[in-house]
Protein backbone atom coordinates (compact mmCIF):
# COMPACT_ATOMS: atom_id res chain seq x y z
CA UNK A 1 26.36 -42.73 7.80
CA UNK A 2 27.69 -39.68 6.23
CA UNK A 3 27.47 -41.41 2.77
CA UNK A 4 23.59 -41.76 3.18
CA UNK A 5 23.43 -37.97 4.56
CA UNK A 6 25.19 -36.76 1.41
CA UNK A 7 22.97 -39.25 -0.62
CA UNK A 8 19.65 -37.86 0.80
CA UNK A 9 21.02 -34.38 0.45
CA UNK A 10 21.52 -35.37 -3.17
CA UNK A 11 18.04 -36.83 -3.67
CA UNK A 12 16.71 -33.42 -1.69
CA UNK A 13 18.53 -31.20 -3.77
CA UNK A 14 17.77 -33.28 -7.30
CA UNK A 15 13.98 -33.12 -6.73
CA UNK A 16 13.86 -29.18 -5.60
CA UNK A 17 16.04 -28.61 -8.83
CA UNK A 18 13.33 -31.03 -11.00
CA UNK A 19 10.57 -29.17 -9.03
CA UNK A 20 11.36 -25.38 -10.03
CA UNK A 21 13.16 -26.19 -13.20
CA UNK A 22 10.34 -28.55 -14.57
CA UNK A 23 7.81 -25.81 -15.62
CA UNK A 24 10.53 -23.95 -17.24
CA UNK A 25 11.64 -26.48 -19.49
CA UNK A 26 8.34 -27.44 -20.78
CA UNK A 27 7.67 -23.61 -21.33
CA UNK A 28 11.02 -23.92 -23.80
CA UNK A 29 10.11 -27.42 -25.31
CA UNK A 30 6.60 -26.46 -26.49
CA UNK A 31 7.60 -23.19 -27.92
CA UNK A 32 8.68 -25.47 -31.02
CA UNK A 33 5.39 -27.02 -31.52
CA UNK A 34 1.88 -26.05 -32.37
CA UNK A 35 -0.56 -25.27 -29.81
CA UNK A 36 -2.63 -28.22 -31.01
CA UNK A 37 0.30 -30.47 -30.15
CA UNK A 38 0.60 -28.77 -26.79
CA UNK A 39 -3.08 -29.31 -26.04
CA UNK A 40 -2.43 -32.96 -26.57
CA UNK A 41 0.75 -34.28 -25.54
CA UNK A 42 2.32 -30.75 -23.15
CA UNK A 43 5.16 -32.85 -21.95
CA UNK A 44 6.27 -34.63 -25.33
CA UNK A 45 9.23 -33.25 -26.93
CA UNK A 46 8.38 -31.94 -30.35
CA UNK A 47 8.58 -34.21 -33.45
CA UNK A 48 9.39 -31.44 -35.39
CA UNK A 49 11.29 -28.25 -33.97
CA UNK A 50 9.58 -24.76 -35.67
CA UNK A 51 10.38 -21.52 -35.13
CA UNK A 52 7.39 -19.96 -36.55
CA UNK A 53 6.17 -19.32 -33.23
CA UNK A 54 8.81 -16.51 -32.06
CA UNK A 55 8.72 -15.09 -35.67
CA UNK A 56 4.33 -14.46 -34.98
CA UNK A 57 5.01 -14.01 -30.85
CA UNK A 58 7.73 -10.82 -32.18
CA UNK A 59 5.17 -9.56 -34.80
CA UNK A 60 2.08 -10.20 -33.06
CA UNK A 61 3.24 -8.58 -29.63
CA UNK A 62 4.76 -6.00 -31.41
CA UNK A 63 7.53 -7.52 -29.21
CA UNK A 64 10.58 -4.75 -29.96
CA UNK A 65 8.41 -1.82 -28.87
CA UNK A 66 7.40 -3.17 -26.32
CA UNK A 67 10.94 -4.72 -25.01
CA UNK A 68 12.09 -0.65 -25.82
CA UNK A 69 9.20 0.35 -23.29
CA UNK A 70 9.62 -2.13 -20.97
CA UNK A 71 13.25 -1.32 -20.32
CA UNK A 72 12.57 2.67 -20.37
CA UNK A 73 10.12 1.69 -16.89
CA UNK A 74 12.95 -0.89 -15.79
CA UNK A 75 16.04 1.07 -16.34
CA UNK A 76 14.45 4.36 -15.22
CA UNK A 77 12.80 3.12 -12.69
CA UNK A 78 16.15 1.33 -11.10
CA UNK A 79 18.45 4.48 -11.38
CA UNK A 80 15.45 7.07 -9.43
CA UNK A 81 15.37 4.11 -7.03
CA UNK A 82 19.21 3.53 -6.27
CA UNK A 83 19.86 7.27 -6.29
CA UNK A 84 16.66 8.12 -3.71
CA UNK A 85 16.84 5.45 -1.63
CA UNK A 86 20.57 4.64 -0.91
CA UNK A 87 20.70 8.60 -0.13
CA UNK A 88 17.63 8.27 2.34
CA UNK A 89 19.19 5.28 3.77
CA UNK A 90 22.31 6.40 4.24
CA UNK A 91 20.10 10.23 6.52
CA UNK A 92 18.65 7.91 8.41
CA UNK A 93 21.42 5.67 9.11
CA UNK A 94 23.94 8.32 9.97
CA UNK A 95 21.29 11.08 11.50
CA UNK A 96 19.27 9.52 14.46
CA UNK A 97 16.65 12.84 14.41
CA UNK A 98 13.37 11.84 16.09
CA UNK A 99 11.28 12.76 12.32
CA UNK A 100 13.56 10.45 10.70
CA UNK A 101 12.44 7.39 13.03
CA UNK A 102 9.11 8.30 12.29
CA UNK A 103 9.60 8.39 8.47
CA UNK A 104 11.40 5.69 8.78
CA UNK A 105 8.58 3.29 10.14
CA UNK A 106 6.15 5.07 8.19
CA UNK A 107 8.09 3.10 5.16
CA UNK A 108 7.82 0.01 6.64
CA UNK A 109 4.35 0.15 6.88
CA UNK A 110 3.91 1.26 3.37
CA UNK A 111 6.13 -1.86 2.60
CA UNK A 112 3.17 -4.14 4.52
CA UNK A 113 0.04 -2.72 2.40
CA UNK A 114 0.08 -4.34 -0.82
CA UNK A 115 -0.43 -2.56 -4.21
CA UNK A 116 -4.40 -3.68 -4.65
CA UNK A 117 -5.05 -1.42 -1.50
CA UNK A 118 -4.70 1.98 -2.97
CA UNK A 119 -4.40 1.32 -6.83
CA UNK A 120 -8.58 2.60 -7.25
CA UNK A 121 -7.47 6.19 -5.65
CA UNK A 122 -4.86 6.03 -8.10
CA UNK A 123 -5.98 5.29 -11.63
CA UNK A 124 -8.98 7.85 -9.85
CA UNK A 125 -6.49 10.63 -9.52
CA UNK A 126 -3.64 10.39 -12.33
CA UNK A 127 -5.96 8.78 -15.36
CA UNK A 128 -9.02 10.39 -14.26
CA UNK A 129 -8.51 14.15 -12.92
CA UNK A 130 -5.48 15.00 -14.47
CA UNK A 131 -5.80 12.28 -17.85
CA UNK A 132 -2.29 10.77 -17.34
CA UNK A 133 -3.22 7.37 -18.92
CA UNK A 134 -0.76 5.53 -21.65
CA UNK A 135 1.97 8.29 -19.80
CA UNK A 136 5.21 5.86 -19.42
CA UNK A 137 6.79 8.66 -17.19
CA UNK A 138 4.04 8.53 -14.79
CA UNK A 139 4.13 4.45 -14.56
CA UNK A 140 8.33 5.13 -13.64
CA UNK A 141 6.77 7.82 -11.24
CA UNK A 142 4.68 5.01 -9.48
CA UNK A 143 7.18 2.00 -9.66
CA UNK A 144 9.88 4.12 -7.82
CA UNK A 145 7.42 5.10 -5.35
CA UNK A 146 6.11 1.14 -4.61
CA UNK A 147 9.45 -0.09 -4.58
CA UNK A 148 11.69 2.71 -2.28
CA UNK A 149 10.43 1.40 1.18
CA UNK A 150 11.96 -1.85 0.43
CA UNK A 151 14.96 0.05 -1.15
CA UNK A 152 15.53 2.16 1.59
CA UNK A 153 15.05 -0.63 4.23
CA UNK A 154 17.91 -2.38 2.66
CA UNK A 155 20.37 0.77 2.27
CA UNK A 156 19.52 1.44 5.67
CA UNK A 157 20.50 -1.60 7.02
CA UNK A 158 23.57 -2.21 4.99
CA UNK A 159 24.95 1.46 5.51
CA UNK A 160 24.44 0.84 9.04
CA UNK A 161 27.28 -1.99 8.96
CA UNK A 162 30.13 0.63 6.96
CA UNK A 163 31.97 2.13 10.38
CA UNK A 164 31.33 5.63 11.37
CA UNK A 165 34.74 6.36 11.45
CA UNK A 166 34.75 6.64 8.08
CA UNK A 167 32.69 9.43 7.93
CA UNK A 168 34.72 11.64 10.75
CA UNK A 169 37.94 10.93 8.99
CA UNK A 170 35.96 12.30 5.72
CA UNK A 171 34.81 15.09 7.89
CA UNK A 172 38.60 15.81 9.11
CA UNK A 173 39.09 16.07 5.74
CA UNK A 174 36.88 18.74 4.86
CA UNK A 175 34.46 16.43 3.37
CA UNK A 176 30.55 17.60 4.07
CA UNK A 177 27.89 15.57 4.55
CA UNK A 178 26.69 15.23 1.17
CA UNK A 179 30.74 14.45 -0.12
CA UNK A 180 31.26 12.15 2.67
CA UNK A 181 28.55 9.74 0.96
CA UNK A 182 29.26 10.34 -2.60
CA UNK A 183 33.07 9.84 -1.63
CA UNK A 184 33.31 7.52 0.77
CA UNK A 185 29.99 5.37 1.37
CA UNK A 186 28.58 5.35 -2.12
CA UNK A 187 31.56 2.71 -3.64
CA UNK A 188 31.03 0.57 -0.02
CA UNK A 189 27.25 0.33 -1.40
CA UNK A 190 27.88 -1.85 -4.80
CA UNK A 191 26.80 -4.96 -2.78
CA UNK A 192 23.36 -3.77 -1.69
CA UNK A 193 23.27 -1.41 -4.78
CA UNK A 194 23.28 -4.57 -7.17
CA UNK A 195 20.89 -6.77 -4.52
CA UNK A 196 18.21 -3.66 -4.74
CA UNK A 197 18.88 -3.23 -8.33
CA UNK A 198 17.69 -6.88 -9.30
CA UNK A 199 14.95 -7.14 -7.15
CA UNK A 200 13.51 -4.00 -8.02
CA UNK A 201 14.53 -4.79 -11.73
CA UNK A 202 12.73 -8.36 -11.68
CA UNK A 203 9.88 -6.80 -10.16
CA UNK A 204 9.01 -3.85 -12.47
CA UNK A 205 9.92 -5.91 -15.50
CA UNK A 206 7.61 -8.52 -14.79
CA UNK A 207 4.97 -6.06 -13.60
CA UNK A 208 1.68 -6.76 -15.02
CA UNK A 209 -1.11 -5.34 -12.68
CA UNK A 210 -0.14 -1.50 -12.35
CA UNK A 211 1.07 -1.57 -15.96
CA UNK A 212 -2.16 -2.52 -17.45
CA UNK A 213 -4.31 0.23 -15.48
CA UNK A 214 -1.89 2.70 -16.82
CA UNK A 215 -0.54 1.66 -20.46
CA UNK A 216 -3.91 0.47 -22.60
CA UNK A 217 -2.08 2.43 -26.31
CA UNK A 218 -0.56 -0.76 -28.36
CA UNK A 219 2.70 1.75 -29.15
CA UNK A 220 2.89 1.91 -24.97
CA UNK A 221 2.06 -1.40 -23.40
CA UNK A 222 5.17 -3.38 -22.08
CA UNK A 223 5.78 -6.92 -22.78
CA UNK A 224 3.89 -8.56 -19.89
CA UNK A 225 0.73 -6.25 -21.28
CA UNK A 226 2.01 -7.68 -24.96
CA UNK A 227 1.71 -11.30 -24.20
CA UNK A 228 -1.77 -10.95 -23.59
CA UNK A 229 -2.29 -10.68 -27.50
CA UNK A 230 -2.54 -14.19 -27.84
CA UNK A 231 -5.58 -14.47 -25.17
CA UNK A 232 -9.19 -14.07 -26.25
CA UNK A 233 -12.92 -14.67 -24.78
CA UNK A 234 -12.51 -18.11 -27.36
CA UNK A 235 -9.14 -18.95 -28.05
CA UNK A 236 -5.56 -19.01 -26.77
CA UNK A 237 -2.71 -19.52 -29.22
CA UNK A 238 -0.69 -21.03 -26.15
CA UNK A 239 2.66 -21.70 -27.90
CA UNK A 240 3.14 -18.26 -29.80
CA UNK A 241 2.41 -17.03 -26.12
CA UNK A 242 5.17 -19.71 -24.81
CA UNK A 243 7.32 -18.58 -27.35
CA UNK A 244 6.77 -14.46 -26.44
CA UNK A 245 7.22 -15.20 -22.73
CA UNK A 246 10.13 -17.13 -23.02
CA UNK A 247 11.99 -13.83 -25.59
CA UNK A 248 10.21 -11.82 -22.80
CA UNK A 249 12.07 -12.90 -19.65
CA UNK A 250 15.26 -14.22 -21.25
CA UNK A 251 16.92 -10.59 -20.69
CA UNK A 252 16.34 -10.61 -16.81
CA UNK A 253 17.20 -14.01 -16.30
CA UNK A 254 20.65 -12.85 -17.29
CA UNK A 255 20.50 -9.77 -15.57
CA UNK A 256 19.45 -11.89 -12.43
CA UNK A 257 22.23 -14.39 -12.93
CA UNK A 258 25.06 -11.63 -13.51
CA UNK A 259 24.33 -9.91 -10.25
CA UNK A 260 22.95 -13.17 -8.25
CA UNK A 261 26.29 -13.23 -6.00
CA UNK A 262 25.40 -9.85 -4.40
CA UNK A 263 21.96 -10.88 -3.67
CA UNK A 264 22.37 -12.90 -0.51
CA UNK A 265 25.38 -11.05 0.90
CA UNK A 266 23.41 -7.37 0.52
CA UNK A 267 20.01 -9.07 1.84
CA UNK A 268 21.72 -10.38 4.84
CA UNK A 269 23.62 -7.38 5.90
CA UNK A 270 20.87 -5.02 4.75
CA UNK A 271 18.28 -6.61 6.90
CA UNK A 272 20.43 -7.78 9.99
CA UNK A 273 20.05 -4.01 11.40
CA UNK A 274 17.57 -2.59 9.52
C-alpha cells in the first residue's frame, strides 16, 4: 500500500513538473530555429541549432539599455520598498495607536483594488498636468507605491512574531525607538526582507502594463516594453522574440532561485498574524 501511495505521488508530482516546465522548454528549444520552423513543427527540436536569433533579439530590443533600465525600476524600486515598509511594519506592529489600525486596513484595501482601477487618473495627472511621461523616477515612484501594502502586510506580520522583550531590553539599554529597530529587529527581518524582496522584484521586472503608459522613448522602455519590437499589425518574428524573452527573464530566475528558501518561511510567518 505505501508503495502505490509513493508511486501515485510520483506520477502526481512528474506530471505537475511536465505541466509548468513544458512551456518553458519549448520557449528555449525554438529560440534555435527560425520562426518559419516554429510555425510548423513548435514542438520539434531544431535540426540545426542558430544563434542568430539572440544576436537580432539584443540588437533589435536594444536589449542592454533596456536590461540597464529595467534594473534601475527593479533595484530602486526594491530598496524604497524594504526600507518604507519594514519601518511601517515594524510602527504598527510595536505601536497599537487607534490611526495606525486605521492606516493599517486602509492598506489592505488598497492591496484588494487592482492596478486597472485607478491607472486613467494616473497617466491623467503625472503624463498629462505635470508632463512626467518617459520619467523612469516617476515609474520607481509608482511601483513602490503599488507594491508597499503587500510589503507592509508581510513586515507586519513577521515583526509581530520577534518577542517584545527584545525591544525593552534595547530600551534598558538606552536604545530609542528608532535604534531599537535598526539594532535589534532589522537583522531578525532577513527572512521576510528576502521573501518581499523577490516578490516585489519578480513583479516590477516583469511589469508590462504600468510601464508602457509611462516609458513610450526607445532609450527608456524596459525589456518587457522591448520585446514588443518583434510584434506588428502583419507579422511576428516569434523566435527572435523567444530568444529576447528567454535573455529577458534569465536574471530573475536566478534571483528567484537564490532567495527561494526564504520565500515560504517569511510568507508563512508574515501572514499568520498579519
Amino acid at each position: 500500500m505505501k508503495k502505490l501511495k509513493k508511486a501515485i505521488v510520483f506520477f502526481l508530482t512528474l506530471f505537475v513538473l511536465i505541466l509548468f516546465m513544458g512551456p518553458f522548454l519549448i520557449l528555449i528549444i525554438n529560440t534555435f530555429k527560425p520562426t518559419a520552423a516554429f510555425i510548423k513543427t513548435p514542438f520539434a527540436l531544431p535540426t540545426k541549432f542558430m544563434l542568430d536569433n539572440y544576436s537580432l533579439a539584443i540588437k533589435r530590443m536594444n536589449f542592454w539599455v533596456a536590461m540597464i533600465n529595467t534594473v534601475i525600476i527593479t533595484v530602486n524600486t526594491v530598496l524604497i520598498n524594504m526600507v518604507i515598509g519594514s519601518m511601517t511594519g515594524y510602527l504598527f506592529a510595536r505601536k497599537k495607536w487607534k490611526i495606525n489600525s486605521i492606516i493599517f486596513g486602509m492598506f489592505l484595501a488598497f492591496m484588494v483594488a487592482p492596478f486597472q482601477v485607478y491607472m486613467i487618473p494616473m497617466v491623467q495627472i503625472y503624463a498629462g498636468t505635470f508632463g512626467l511621461s518617459n520619467n523612469l523616477f516617476l515609474v520607481i515612484y509608482i511601483a513602490v507605491g503599488l507594491n508597499l501594502p503587500f510589503a507592509v502586510f508581510l513586515y507586519k506580520g513577521f515583526t509581530e512574531g520577534i518577542p517584545t522583550q527584545l525591544d525593552e531590553a534595547a530600551r534598558i539599554d538606552g536604545c530609542s525607538f528608532g535604534l531599537t529597530y535598526l539594532r535589534i529587529v532589522l537583522p531578525l527581518l532577513k527572512p521576510i526582507i528576502v521573501t518581499v524582496t523577490v516578490f516585489v522584484a519578480l513583479g516590477v521586472w516583469n511589469d508590462y502594463l504600468m510601464s508602457s503608459l509611462f516609458l513610450t522613448k526607445s532609450q527608456d522602455k524596459t525589456l518587457a516594453i522591448a520585446i514588443k519590437t518583434f510584434l506588428t499589425n502583419h507579422s511576428a518574428e516569434y523566435s527572435p522574440m523567444m530568444a529576447g524573452l528567454l535573455l529577458g527573464i534569465l536574471p530573475i530566475i536566478a534571483f528567484y532561485l537564490f532567495g527561494q528558501k526564504y520565500i515560504i518561511e517569511g510568507v508563512v510567518a508574515g501572514s499568520v498574524k498579519g
